[in-house]
N, C-alpha and C. Protein backbone atom coordinates (compact mmCIF):
# COMPACT_ATOMS: atom_id res chain seq x y z
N UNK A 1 113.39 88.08 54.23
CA UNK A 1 114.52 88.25 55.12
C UNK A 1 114.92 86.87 55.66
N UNK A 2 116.09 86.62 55.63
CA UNK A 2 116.67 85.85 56.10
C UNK A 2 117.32 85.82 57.37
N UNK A 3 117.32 85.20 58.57
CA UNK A 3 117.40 85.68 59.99
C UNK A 3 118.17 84.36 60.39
N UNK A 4 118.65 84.32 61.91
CA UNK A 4 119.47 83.31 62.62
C UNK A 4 120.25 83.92 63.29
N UNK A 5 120.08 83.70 65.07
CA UNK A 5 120.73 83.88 65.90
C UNK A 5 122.02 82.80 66.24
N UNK A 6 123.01 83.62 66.02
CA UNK A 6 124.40 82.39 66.28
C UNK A 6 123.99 81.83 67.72
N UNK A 7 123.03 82.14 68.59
CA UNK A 7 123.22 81.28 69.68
C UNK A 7 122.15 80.06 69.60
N UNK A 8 121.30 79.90 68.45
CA UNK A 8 121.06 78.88 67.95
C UNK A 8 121.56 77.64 67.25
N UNK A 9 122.68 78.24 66.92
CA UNK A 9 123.84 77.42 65.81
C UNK A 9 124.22 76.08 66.83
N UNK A 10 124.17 74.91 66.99
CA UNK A 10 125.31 74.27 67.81
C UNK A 10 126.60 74.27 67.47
N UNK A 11 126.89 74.76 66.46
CA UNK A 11 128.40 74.48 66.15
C UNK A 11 129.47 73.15 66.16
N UNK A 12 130.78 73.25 66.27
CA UNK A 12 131.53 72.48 66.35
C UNK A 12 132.60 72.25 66.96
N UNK A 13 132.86 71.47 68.36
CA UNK A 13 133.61 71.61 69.05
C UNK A 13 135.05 71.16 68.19
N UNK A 14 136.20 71.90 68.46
CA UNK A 14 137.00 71.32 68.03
C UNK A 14 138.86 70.79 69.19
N UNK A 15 139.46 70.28 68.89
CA UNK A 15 140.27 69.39 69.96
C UNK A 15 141.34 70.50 70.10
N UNK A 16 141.25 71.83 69.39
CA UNK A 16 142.21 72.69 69.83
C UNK A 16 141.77 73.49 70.51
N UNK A 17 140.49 73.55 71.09
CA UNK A 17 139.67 74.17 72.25
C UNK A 17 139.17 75.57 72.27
N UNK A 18 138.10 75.08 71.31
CA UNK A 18 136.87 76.05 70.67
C UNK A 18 136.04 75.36 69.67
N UNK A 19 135.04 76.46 70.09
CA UNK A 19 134.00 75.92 69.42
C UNK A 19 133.32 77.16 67.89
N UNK A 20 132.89 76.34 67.02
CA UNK A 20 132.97 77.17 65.80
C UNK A 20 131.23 77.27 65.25
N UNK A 21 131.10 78.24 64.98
CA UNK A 21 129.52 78.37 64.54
C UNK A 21 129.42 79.17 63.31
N UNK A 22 129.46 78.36 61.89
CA UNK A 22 129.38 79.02 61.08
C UNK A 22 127.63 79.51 60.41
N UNK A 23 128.22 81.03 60.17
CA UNK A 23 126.90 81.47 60.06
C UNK A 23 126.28 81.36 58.74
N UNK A 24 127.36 81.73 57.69
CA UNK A 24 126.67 82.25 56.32
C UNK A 24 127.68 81.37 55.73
N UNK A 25 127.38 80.32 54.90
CA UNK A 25 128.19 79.61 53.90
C UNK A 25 127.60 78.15 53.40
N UNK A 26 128.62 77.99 52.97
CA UNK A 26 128.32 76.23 52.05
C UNK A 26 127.78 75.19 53.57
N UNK A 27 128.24 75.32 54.69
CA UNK A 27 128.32 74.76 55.73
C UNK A 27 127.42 75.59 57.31
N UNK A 28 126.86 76.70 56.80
CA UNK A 28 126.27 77.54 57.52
C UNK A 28 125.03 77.44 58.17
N UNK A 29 124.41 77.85 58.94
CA UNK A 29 122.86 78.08 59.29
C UNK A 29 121.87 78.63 58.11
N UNK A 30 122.60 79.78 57.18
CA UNK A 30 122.31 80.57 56.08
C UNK A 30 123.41 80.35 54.97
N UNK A 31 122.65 80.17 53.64
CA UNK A 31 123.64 80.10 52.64
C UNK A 31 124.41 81.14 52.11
N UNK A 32 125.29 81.28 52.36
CA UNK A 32 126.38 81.97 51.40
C UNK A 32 126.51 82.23 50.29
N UNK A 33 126.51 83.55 49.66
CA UNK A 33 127.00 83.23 47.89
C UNK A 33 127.77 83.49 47.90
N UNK A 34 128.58 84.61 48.01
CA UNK A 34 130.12 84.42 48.11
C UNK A 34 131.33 84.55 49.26
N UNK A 35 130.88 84.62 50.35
CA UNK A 35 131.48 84.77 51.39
C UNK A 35 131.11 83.84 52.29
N UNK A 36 131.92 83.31 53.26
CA UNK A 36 131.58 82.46 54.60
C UNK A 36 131.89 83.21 55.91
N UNK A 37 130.70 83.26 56.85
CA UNK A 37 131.16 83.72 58.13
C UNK A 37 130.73 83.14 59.21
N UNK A 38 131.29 83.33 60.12
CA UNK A 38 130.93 82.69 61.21
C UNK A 38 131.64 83.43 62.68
N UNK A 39 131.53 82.55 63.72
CA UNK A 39 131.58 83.16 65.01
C UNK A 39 132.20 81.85 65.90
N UNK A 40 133.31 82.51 66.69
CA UNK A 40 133.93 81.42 67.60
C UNK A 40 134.14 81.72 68.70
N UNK A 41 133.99 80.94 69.54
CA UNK A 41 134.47 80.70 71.30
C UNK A 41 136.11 80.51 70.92
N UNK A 42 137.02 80.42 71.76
CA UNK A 42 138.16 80.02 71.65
C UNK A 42 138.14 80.09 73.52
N UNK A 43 138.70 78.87 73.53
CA UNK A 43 138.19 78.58 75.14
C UNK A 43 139.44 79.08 75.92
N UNK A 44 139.82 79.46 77.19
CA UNK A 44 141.18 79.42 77.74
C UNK A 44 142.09 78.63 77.48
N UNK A 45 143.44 78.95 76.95
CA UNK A 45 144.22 78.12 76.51
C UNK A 45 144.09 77.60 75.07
N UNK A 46 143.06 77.58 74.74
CA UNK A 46 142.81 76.84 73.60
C UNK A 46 143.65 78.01 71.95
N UNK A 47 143.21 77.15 70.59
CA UNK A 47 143.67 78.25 69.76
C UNK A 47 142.51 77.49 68.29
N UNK A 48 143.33 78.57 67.46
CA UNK A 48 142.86 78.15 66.03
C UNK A 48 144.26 77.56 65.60
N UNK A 49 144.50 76.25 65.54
CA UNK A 49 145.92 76.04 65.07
C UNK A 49 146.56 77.03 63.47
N UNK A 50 147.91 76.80 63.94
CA UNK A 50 148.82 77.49 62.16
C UNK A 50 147.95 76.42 61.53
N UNK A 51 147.38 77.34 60.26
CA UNK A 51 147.13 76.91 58.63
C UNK A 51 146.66 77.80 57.71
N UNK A 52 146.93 77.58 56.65
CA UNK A 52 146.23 78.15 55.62
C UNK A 52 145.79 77.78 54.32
N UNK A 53 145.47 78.53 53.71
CA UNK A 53 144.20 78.35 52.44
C UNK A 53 144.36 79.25 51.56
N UNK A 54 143.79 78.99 50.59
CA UNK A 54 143.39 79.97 49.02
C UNK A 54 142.44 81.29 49.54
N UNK A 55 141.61 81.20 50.38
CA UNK A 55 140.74 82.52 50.33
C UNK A 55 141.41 83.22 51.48
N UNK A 56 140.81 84.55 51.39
CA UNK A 56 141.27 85.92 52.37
C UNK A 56 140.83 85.81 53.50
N UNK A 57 140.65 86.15 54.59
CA UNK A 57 140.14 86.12 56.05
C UNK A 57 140.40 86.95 56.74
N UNK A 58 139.36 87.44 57.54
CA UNK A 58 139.34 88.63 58.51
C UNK A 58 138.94 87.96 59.51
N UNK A 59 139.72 88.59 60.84
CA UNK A 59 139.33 87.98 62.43
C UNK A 59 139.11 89.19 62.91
N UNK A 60 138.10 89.22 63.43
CA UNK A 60 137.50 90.51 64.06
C UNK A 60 137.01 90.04 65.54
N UNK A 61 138.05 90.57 66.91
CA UNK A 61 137.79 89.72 68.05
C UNK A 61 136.29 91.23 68.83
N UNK A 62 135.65 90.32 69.39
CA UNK A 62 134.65 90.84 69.85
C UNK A 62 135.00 90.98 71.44
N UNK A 63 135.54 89.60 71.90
CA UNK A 63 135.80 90.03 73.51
C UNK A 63 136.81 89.29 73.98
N UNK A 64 137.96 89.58 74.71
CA UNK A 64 139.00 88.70 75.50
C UNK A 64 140.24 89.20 74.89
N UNK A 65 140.78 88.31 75.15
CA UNK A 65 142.66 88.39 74.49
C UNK A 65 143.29 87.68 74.07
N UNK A 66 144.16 87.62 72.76
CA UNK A 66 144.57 86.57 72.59
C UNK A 66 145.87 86.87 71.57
N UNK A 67 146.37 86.53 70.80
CA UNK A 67 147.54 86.64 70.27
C UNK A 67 147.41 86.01 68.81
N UNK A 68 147.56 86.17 67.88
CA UNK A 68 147.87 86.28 66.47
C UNK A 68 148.83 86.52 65.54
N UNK A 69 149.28 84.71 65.10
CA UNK A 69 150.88 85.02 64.40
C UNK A 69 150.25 84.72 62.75
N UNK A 70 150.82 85.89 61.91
CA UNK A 70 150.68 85.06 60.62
C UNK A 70 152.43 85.57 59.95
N UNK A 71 152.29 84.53 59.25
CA UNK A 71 153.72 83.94 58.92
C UNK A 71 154.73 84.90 59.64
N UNK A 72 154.69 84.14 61.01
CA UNK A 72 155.66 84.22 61.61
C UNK A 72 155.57 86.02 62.45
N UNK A 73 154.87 86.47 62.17
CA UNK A 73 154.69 88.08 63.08
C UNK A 73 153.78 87.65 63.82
N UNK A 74 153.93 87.90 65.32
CA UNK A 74 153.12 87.71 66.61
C UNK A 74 152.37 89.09 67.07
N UNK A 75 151.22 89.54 67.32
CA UNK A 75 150.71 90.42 67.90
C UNK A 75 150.06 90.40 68.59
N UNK A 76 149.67 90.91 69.85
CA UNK A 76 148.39 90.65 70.61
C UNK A 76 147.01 91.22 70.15
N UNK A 77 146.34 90.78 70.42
CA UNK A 77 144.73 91.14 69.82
C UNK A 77 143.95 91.40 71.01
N UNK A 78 142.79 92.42 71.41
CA UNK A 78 142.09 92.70 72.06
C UNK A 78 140.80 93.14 71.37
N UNK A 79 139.62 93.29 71.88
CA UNK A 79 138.49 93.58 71.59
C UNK A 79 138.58 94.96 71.16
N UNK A 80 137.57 94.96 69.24
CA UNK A 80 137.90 96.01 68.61
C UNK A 80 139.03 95.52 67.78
N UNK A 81 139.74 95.25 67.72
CA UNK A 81 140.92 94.66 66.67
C UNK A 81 140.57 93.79 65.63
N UNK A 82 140.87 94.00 64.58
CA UNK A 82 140.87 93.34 63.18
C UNK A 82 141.74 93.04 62.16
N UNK A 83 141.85 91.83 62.07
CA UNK A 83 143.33 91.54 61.62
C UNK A 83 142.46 90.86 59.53
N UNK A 84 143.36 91.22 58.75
CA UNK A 84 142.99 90.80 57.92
C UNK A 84 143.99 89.87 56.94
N UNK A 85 144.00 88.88 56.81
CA UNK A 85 145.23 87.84 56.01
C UNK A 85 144.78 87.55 54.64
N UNK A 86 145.89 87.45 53.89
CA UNK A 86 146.03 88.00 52.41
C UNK A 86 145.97 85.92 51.90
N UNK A 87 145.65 85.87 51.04
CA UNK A 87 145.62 84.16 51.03
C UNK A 87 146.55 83.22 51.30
N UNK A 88 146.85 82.38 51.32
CA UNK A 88 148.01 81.25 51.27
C UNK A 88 149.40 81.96 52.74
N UNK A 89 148.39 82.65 53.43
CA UNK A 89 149.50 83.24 54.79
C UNK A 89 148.86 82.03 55.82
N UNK A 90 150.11 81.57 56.33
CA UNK A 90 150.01 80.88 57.87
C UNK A 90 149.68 82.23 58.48
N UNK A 91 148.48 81.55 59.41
CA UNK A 91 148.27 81.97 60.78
C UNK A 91 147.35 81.35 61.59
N UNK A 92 147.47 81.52 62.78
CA UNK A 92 146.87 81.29 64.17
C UNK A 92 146.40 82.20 64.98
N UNK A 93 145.44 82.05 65.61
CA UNK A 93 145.25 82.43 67.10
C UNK A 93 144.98 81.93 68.17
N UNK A 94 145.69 81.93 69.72
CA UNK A 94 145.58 81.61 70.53
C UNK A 94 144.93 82.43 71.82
N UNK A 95 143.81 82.06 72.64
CA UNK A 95 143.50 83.00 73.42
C UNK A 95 144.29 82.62 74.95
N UNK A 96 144.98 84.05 74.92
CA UNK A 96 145.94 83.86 76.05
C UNK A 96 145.25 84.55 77.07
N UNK A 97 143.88 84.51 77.26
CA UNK A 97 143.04 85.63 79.01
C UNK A 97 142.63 84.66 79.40
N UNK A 98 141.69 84.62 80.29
CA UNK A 98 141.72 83.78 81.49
C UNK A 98 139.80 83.19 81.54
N UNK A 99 139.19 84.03 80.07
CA UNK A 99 138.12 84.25 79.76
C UNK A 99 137.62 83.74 78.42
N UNK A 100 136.73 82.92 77.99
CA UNK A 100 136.58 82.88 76.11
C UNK A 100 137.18 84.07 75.53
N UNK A 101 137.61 83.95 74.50
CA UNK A 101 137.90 85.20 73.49
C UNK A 101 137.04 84.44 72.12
N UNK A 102 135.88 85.49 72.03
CA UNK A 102 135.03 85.79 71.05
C UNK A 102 135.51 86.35 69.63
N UNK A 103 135.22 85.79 68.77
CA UNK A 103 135.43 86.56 67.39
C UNK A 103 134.42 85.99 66.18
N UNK A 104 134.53 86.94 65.49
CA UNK A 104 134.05 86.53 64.00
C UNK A 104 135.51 86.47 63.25
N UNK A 105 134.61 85.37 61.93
CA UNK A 105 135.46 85.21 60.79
C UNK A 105 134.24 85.55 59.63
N UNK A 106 135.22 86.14 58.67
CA UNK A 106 134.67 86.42 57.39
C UNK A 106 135.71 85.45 56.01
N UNK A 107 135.65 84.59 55.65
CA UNK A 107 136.91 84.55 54.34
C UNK A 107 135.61 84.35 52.74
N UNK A 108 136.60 84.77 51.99
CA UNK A 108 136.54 84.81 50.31
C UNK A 108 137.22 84.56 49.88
N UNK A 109 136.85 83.61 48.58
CA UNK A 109 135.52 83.49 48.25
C UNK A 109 135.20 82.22 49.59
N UNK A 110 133.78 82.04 49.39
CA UNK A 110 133.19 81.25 50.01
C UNK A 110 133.92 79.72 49.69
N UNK A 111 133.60 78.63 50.61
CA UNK A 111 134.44 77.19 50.54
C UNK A 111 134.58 76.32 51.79
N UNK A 112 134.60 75.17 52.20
CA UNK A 112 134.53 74.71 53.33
C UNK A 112 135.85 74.69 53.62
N UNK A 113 136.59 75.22 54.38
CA UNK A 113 138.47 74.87 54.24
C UNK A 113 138.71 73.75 55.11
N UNK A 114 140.19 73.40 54.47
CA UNK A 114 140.44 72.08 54.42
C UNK A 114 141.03 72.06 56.10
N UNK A 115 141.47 72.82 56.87
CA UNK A 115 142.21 72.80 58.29
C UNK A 115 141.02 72.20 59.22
N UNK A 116 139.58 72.63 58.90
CA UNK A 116 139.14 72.00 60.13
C UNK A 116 138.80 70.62 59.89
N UNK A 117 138.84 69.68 58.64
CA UNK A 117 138.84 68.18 58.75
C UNK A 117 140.51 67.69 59.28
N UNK A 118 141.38 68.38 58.99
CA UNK A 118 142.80 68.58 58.88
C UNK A 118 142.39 68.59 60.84
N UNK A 119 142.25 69.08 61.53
CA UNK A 119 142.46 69.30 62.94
C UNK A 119 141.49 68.16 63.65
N UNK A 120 140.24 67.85 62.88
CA UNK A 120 139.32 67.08 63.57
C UNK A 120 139.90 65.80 63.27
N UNK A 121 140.80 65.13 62.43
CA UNK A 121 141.45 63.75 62.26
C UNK A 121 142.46 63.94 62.52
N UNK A 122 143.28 65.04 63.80
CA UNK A 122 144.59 65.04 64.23
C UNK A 122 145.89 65.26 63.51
N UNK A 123 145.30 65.60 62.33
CA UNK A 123 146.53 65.97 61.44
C UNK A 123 147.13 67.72 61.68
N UNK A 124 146.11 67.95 62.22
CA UNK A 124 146.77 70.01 62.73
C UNK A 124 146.08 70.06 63.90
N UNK A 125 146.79 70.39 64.32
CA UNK A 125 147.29 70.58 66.03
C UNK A 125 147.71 72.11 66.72
């Protein structure tokens, strides 16, 4: 068995204000074979900037509120909600409560994507 508590992970702060802890992947605590997942803070105010990629992705928010546009449709998200994006779709989320908004990510196939070197050298915002 393979085990790891995400609150062991340090993760990765990032400048759009959250922090990212990937669990299962190329970049993970645990290796991945074909899927990457992980778990995020998204701090007040803060977001996952617009981008996208080749693999699929599911955001599954665990706690708070926050809002979710992919290409261009805005919805609000609350705990219990699961949004799932089809590949090469812009989207974002921003947590608009007053509290972290918690979530997991799942995408496929597995891959390190290119938005979070893209956000950590100021190029996505």
């Amino acid at each position: 068995m393979q085990r790891v508590n995400v609150r062991d992970i340090e993760g990765m702060e990032f400048p759009a204000g959250r922090r990212t802890r990937v669990i299962l992947g190329d970049n993970g605590a645990l290796p991945g074979e074909l899927f990457c997942q992980g778990y995020v803070e998204i701090h007040p105010g803060g977001c996952i900037p617009a981008h996208h990629h080749e693999t699929v992705e599911s955001y599954f928010i665990l706690e708070g509120a926050g809002e979710m546009t992919v290409d261009g449709e805005t919805a609000g998200l609350a705990a219990g909600d699961c949004v799932f994006v089809e590949r090469n779709r812009e989207h974002a989320l921003r947590n608009t409560g007053s509290s972290e908004l918690r979530m997991m990510f799942v995408y496929a196939p597995k891959q390190i994507v290119e938005h979070w070197d893209q956000e950590l050298s100021g190029r996505l915002q």
